[in-house]
Protein backbone atom coordinates (compact mmCIF):
# COMPACT_ATOMS: atom_id res chain seq x y z
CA UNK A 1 -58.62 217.50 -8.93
CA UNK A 2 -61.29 216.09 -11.13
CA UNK A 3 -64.09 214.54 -8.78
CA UNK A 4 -67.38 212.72 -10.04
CA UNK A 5 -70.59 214.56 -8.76
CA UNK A 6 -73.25 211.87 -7.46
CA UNK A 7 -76.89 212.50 -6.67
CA UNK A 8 -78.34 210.86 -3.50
CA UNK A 9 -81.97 211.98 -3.37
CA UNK A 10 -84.90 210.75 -2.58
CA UNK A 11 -83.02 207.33 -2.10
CA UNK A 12 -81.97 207.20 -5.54
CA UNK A 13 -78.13 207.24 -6.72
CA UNK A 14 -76.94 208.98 -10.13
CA UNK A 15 -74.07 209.99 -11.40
CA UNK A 16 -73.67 213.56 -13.93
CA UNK A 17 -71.79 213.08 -16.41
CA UNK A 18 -72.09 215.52 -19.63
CA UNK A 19 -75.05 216.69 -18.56
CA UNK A 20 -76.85 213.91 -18.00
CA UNK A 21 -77.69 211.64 -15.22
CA UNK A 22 -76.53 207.95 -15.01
CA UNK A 23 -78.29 205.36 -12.69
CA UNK A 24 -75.87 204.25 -9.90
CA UNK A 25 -76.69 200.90 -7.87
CA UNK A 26 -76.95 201.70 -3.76
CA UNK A 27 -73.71 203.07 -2.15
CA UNK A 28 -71.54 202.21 -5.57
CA UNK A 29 -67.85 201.44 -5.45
CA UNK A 30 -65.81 204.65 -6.82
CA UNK A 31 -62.03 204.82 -7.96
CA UNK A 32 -61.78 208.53 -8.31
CA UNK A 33 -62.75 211.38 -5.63
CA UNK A 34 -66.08 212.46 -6.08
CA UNK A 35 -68.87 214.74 -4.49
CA UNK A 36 -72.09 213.42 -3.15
CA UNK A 37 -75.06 215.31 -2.92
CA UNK A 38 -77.33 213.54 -0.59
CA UNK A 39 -80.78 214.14 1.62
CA UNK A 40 -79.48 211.29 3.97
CA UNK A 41 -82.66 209.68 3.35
CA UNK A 42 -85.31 210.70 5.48
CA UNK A 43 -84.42 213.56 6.70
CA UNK A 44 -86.00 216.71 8.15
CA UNK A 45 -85.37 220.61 7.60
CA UNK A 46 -86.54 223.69 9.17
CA UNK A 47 -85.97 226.83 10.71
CA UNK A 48 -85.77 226.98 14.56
CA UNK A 49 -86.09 230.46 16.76
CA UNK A 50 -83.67 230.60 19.51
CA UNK A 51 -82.10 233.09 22.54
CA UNK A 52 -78.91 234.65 22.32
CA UNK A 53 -77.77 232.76 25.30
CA UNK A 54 -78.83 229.33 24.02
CA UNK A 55 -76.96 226.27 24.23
CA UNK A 56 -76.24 222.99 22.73
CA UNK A 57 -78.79 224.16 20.01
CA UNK A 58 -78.44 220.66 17.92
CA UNK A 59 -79.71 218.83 21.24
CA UNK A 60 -82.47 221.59 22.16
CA UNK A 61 -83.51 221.15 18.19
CA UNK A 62 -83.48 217.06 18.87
CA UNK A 63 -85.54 217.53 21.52
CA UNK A 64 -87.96 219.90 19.96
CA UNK A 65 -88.62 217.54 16.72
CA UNK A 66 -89.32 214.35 19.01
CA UNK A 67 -91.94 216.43 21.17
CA UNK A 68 -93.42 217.59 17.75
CA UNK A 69 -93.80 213.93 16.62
CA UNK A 70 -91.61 214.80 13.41
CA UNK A 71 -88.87 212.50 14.27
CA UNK A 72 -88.17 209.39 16.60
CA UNK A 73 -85.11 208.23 18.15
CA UNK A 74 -81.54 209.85 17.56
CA UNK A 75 -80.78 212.06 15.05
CA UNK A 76 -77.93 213.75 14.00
CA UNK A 77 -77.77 218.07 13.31
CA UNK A 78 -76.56 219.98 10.92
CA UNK A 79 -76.25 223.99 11.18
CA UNK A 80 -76.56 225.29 8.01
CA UNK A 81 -77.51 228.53 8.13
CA UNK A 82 -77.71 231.26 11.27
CA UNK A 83 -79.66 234.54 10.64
CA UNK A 84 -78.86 236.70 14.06
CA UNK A 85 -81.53 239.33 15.12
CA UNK A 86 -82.71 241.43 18.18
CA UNK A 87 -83.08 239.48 21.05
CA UNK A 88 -82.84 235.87 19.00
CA UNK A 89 -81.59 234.52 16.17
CA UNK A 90 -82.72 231.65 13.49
CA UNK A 91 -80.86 228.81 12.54
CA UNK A 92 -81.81 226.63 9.53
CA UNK A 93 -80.94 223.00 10.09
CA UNK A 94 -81.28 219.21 8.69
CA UNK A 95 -81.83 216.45 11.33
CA UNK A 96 -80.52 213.41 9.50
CA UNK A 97 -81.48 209.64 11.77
CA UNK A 98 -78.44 208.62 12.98
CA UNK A 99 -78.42 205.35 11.33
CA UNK A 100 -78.92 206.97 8.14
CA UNK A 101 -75.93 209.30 9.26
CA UNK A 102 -73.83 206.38 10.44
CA UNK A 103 -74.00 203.98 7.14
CA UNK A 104 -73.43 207.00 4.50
CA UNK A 105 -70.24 208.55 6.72
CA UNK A 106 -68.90 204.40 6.64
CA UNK A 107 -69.60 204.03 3.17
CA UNK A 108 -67.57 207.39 2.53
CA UNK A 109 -64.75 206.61 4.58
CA UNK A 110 -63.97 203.44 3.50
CA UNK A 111 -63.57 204.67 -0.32
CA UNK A 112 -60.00 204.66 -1.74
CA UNK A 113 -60.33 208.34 -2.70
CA UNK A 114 -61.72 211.28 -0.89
CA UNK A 115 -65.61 211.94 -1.12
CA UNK A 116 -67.50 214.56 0.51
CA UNK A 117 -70.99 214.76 1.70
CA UNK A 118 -73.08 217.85 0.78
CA UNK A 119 -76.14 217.92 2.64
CA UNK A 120 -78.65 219.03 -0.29
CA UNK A 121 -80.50 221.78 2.16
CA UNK A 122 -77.41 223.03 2.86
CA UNK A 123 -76.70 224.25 -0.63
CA UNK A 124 -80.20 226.29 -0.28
CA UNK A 125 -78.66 229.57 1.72
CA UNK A 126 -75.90 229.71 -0.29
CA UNK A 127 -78.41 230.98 -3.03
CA UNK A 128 -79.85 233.38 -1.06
CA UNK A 129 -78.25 236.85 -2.95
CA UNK A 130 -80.09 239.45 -0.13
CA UNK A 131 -82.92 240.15 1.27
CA UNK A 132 -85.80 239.63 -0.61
CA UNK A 133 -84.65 236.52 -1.79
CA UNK A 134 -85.70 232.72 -2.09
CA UNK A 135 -84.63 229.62 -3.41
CA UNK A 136 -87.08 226.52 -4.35
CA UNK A 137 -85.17 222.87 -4.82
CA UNK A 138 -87.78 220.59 -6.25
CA UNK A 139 -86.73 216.70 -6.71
CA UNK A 140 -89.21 214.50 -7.85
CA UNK A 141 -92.35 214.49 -5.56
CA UNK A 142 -90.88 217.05 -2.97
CA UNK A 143 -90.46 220.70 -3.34
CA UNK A 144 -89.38 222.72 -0.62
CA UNK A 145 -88.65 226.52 -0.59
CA UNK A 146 -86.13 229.16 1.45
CA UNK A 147 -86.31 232.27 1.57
CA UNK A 148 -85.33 235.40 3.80
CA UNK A 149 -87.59 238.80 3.88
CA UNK A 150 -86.78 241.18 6.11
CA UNK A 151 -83.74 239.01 7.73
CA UNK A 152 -85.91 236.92 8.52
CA UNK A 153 -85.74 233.10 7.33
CA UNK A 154 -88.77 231.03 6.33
CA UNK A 155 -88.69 227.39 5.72
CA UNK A 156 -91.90 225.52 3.92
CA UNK A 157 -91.99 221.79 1.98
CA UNK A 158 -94.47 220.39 0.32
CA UNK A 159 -95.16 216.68 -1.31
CA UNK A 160 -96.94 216.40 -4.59
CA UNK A 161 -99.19 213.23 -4.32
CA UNK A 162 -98.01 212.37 -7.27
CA UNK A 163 -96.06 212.81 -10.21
CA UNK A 164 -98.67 213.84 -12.68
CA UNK A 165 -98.69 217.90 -13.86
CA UNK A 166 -102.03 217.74 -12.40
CA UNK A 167 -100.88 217.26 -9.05
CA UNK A 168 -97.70 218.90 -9.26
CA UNK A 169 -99.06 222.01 -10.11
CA UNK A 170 -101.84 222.02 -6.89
CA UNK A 171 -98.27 221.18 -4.80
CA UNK A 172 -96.83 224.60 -6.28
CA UNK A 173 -99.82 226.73 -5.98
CA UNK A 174 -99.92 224.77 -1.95
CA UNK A 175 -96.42 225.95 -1.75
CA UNK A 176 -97.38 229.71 -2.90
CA UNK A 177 -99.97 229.91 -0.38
CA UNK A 178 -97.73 228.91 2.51
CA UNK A 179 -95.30 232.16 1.74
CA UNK A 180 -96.02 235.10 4.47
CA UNK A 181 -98.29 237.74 3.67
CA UNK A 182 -96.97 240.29 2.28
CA UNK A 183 -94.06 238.45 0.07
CA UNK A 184 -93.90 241.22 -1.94
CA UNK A 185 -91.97 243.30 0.39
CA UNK A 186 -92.45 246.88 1.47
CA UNK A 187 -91.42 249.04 -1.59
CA UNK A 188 -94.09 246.42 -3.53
CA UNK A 189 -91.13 244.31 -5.40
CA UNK A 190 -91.57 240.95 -5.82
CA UNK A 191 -89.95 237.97 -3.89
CA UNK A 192 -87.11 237.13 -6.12
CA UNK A 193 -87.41 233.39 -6.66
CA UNK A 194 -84.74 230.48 -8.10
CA UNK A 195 -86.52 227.60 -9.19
CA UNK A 196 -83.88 224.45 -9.13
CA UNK A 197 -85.00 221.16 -10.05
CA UNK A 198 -82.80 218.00 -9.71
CA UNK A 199 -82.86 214.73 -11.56
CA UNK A 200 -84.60 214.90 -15.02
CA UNK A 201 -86.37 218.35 -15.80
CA UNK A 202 -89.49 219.32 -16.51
CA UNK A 203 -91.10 218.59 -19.68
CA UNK A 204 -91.30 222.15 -22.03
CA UNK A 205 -95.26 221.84 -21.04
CA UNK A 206 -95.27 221.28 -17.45
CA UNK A 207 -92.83 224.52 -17.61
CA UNK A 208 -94.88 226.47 -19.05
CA UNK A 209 -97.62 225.73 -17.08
CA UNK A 210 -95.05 226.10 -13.64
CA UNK A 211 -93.81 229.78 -15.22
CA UNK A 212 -97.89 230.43 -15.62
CA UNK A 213 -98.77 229.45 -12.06
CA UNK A 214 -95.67 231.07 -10.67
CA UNK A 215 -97.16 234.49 -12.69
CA UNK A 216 -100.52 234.37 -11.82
CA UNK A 217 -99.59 234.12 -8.02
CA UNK A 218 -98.22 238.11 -8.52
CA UNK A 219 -95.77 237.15 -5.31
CA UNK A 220 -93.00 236.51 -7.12
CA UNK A 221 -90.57 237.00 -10.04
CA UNK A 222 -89.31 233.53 -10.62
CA UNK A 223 -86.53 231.96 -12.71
CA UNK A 224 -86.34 228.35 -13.48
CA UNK A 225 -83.65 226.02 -14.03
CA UNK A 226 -83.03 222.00 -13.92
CA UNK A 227 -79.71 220.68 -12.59
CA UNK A 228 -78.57 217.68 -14.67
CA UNK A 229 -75.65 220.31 -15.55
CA UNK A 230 -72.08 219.77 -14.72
CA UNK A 231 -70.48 222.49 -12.52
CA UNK A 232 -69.19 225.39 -14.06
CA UNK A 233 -71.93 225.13 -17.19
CA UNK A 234 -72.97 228.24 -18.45
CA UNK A 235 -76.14 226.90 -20.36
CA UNK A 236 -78.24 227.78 -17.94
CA UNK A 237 -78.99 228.60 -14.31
CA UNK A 238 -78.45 225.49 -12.62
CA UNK A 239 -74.69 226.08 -12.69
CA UNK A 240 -75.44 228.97 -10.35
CA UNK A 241 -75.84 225.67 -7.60
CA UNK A 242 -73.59 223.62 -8.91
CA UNK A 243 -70.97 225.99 -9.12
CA UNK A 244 -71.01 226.45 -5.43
CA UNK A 245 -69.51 222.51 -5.33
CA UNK A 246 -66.39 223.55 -7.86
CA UNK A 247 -65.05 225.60 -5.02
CA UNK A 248 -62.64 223.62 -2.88
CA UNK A 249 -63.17 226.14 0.09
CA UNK A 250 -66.53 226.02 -0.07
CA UNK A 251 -66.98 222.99 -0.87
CA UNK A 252 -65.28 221.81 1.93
CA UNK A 253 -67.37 224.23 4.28
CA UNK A 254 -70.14 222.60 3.51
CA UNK A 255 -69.58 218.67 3.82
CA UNK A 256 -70.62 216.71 6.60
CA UNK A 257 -67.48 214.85 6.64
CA UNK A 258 -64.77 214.71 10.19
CA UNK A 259 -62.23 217.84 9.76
CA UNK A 260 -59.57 215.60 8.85
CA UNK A 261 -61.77 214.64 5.73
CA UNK A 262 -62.51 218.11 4.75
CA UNK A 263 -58.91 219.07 5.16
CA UNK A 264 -57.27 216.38 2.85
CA UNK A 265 -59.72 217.43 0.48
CA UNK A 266 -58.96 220.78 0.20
CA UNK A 267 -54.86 220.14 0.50
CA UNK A 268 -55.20 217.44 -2.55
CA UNK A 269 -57.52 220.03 -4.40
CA UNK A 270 -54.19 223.16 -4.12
CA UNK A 271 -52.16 220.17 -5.12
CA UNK A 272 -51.54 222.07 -8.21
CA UNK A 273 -51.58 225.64 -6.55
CA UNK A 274 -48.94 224.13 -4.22
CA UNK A 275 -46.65 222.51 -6.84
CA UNK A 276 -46.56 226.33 -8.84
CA UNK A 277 -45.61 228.03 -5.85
CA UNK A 278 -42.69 225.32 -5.15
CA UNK A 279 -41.54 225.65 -8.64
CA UNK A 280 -41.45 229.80 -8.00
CA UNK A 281 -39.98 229.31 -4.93
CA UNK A 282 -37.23 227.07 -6.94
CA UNK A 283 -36.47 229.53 -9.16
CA UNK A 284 -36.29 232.71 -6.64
CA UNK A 285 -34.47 230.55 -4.85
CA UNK A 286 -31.50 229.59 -7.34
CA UNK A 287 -31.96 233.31 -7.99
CA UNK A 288 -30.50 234.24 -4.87
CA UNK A 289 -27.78 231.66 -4.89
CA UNK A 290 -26.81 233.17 -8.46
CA UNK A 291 -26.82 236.61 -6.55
CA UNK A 292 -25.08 235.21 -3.43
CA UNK A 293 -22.28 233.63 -5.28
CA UNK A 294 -21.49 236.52 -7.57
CA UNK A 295 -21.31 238.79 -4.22
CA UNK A 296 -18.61 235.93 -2.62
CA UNK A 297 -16.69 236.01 -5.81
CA UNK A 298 -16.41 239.76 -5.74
CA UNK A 299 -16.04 240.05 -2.00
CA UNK A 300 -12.86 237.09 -2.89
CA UNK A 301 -11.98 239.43 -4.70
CA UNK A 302 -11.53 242.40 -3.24
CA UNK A 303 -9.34 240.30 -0.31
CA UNK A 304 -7.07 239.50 -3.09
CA UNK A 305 -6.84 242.81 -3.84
CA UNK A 306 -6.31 244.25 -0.05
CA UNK A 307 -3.94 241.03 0.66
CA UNK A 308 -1.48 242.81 -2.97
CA UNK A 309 -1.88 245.94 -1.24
CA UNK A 310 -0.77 245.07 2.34
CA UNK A 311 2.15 242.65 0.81
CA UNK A 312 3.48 245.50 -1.08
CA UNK A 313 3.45 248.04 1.79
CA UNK A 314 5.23 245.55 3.31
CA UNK A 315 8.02 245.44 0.90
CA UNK A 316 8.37 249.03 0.88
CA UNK A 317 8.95 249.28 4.26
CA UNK A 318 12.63 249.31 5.66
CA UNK A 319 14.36 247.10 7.74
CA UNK A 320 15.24 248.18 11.41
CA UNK A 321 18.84 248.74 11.07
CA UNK A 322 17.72 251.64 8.72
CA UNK A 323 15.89 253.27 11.75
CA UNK A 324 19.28 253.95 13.52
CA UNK A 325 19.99 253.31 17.04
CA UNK A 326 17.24 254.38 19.10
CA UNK A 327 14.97 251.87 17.39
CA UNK A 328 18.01 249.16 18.70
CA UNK A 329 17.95 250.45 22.10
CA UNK A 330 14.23 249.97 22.27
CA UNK A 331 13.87 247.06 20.77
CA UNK A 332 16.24 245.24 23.30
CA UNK A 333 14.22 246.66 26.48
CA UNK A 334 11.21 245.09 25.62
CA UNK A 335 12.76 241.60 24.78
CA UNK A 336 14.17 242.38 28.21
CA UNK A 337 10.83 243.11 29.98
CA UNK A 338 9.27 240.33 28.15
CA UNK A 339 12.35 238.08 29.55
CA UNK A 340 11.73 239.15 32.91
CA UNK A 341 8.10 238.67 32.61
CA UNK A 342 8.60 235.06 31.67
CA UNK A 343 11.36 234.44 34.89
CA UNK A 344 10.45 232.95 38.15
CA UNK A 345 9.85 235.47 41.07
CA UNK A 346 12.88 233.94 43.47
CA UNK A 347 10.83 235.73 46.58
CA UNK A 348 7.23 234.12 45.21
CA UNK A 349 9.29 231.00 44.92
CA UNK A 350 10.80 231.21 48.39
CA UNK A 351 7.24 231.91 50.22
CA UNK A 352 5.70 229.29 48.91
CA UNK A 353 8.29 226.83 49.35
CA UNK A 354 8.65 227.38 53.02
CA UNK A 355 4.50 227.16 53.31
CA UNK A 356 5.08 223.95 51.83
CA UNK A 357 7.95 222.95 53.85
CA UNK A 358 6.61 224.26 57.17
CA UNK A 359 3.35 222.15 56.35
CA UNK A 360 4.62 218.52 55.40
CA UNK A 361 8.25 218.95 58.00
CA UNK A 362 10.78 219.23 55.45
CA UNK A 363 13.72 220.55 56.24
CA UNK A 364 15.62 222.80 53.49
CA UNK A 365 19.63 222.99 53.27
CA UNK A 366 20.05 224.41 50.28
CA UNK A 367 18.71 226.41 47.05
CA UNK A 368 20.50 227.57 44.37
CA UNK A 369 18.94 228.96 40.93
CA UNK A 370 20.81 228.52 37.86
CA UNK A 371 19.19 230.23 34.39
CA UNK A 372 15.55 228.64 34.34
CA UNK A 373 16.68 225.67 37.14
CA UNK A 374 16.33 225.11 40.70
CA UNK A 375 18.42 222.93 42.27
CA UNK A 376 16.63 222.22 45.80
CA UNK A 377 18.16 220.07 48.22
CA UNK A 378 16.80 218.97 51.94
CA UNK A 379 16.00 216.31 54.47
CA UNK A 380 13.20 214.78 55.76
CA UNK A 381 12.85 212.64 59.05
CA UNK A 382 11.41 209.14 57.89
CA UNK A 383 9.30 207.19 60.03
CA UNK A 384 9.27 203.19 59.82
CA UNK A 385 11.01 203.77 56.48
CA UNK A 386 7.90 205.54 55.31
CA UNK A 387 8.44 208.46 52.98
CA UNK A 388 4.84 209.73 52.54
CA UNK A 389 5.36 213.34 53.53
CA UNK A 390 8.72 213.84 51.05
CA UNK A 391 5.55 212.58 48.43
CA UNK A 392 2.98 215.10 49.57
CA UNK A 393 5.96 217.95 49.33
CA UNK A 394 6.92 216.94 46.14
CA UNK A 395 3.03 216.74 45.02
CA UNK A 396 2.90 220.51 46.22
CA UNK A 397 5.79 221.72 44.19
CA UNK A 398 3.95 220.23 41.01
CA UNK A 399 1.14 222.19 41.58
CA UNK A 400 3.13 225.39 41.98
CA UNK A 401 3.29 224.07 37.55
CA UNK A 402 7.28 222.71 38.27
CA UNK A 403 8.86 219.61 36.68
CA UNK A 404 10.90 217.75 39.16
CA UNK A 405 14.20 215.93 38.10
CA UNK A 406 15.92 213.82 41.11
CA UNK A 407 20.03 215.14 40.76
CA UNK A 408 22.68 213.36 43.07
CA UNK A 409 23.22 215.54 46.38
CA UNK A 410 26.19 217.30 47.27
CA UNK A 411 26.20 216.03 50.46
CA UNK A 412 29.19 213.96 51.57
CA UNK A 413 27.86 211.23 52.66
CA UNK A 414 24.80 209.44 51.70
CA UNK A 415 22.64 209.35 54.80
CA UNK A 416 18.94 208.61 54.90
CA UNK A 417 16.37 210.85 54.42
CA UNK A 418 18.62 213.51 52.16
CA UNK A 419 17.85 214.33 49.07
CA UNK A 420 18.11 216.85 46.07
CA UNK A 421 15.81 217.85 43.11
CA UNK A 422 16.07 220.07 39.50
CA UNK A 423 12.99 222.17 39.46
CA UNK A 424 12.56 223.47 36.00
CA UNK A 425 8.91 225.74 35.54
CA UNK A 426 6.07 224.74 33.42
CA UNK A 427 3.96 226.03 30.90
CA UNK A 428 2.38 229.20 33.47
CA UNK A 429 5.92 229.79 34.05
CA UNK A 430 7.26 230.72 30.76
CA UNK A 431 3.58 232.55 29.86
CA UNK A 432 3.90 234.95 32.68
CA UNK A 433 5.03 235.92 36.00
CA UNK A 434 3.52 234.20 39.16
């Protein structure tokens, strides 16, 4: 993802391109994704000493800057940087007005691509390599300066009253004689500085002079470079800061935009991460349906091969009149114990139709059993010409699994309330014995 890297400082908006910086009118209308690097106006930074057991630290830092005068109304803070000791711990932070906060997050969120907002103090600890250490971001009139000795954080700005060398330089040496005493550590090495200016650098004379003053203060071993560079430059050390910003992670770490803002950043950014590992996963993929259907074929195979073998065993064996006449003989007593499995039980039968009898007053004349049929004839007292309880009998002999035929009953004369059925079994029948 290619995004445009914007300058808001010191209420001014310009755009790097090639090195150089572009004038941009006031919150300008973008068409690509792009990275702003922004003071949110008037803000205010500094380092403030806390408890472990503190809470709410961006309200008890609120609070702190209104009693001090240094800010008034709400404001809006950011955590940049937390250095833990014994007993307390510092954090480093950027109270941004929460109108100022308010009308830069709008103006980001309502752009058709995805921008992120760096705070520009926040980029300061990120250049701190150790101990020992300090960073200096100087933009325009204001230079302010970072540094951590002893893991301890310090925090100093100064304004140059203008932007003549004159008075810049009395700013620097102001700014030399705010460091703590002792800057030059323990062992006697000197504070290890980065010098970073933004917007146009300094003329080849005013850094000379700056390198001179920066030398004659004997507190620190300073290096110098401007930042009109594009990220990932190698011409000097301003793409040590910029750098930071061609880091999707990072980058995203640092904006001040909602998580849901940071996070479509960082998935568009592995766009093309993503789409390699989709195309690798394509290939191992068809790789192990190559594998997969070479294994079926062979294991297709192999059945054919097993089915050949079992077909010719097959043929080779004999048939059973070769086995002589035991294998007869005991072949025909288990079709005749599977036949008897599969017959009705005449004394099951009998015990269930006189339950059923017994229970609905039928009377039973005769039963006679012929192969797989029952012939089953009786008579039944009707009353008013009602023949519900021949119905309920006839409903319990089809749940005992029979079919029932009506037959014509050998009685010799046709008087009311005889009759005769064919009871042939059903399917539990001819499965098994009851």
């Amino acid at each position: 993802m290619n995004a445009a890297l914007l300058f808001h400082l010191d209420e001014k908006w310009e755009r790097c391109e090639n090195g150089a910086l572009r004038p941009l009118p006031k919150y300008p209308a973008l068409e690509e994704p792009a990275l702003v690097l922004t003071d949110f106006g008037k803000s205010v930074s500094g380092v403030f000493t806390a408890s472990d057991n503190a809470h709410y630290l961006e309200a008890v830092i609120a609070r702190r800057l209104r009693d001090d005068g240094l800010i008034d109304g709400e404001v809006r803070v950011l955590i940049h940087a937390v250095a833990r000791g014994a007993g307390s711990h510092q954090v480093f932070y950027t109270a941004v007005p929460v109108e100022n906060w308010q009308r830069l997050q709008s103006w980001a969120q309502s752009r058709r691509e995805h921008c992120l907002l760096i705070a520009y103090a926040g980029l300061m600890p990120c250049l701190l390599s150790g101990d020992n250490t300090a960073v200096v971001f100087h933009c325009n009139r204001e230079i302010s300066l970072l540094a951590r000795q002893q893991r301890i954080l310090g925090y100093c700005s100064v304004m140059a009253m203008s932007t003549r060398e004159a008075d810049f330089l009395e700013a620097v040496s102001a700014l030399l004689r705010r460091l703590p005493a002792g800057a030059d550590g323990a062992d006697g090495a000197k504070l290890k500085l980065q010098w970073h200016t933004f917007g146009d650098p300094l003329s080849p004379e005013l850094k000379t002079a700056l390198q001179a003053r920066l030398s004659q203060s004997g507190l620190v071993n300073a290096r110098y470079a401007s930042l009109p560079q594009t990220p990932g430059s190698a011409s000097s050390q301003a793409a040590d800061a910029l750098t930071i910003l061609s880091r999707p992670l990072q980058a995203a770490r640092l904006a001040a935009n909602p998580w849901s803002a940071k996070f479509a950043w960082f998935a568009e950014s592995q766009l093309p991460r993503l789409g390699a590992c989709m195309a690798l996963c394509t290939v191992l993929l068809f790789a192990w349906a190559c594998v997969a259907l070479y294994q079926a074929h062979s294991f297709g195979q192999e059945v054919e091969r097993s089915r050949a073998v079992m077909r010719q065993t097959a043929e080779q064996t004999a048939p059973p009149e070769a086995h002589g006449q035991d294998f007869a003989i005991t072949r025909d007593l288990i079709d005749a114990i599977a036949q008897a499995q599969a017959a009705i039980d005449p004394y099951a039968f009998l015990v269930n139709l006189r339950a059923a009898a017994t229970a609905y007053g039928v009377h039973i004349l005769r039963v006679s059993m012929k192969g797989e049929a029952i012939t089953l004839e009786g008579w039944i007292e009707q009353k008013g010409g009602r023949d519900d309880a021949l119905a309920a009998f006839l409903i319990a002999l089809r749940r005992q699994d029979f079919m029932l035929e009506a037959v014509p009953s050998s009685a010799p004369t046709a008087v009311s309330g005889f009759f005769a059925y064919r009871l042939t079994p059903g399917a539990s029948h001819k499965g098994g014995s009851r």
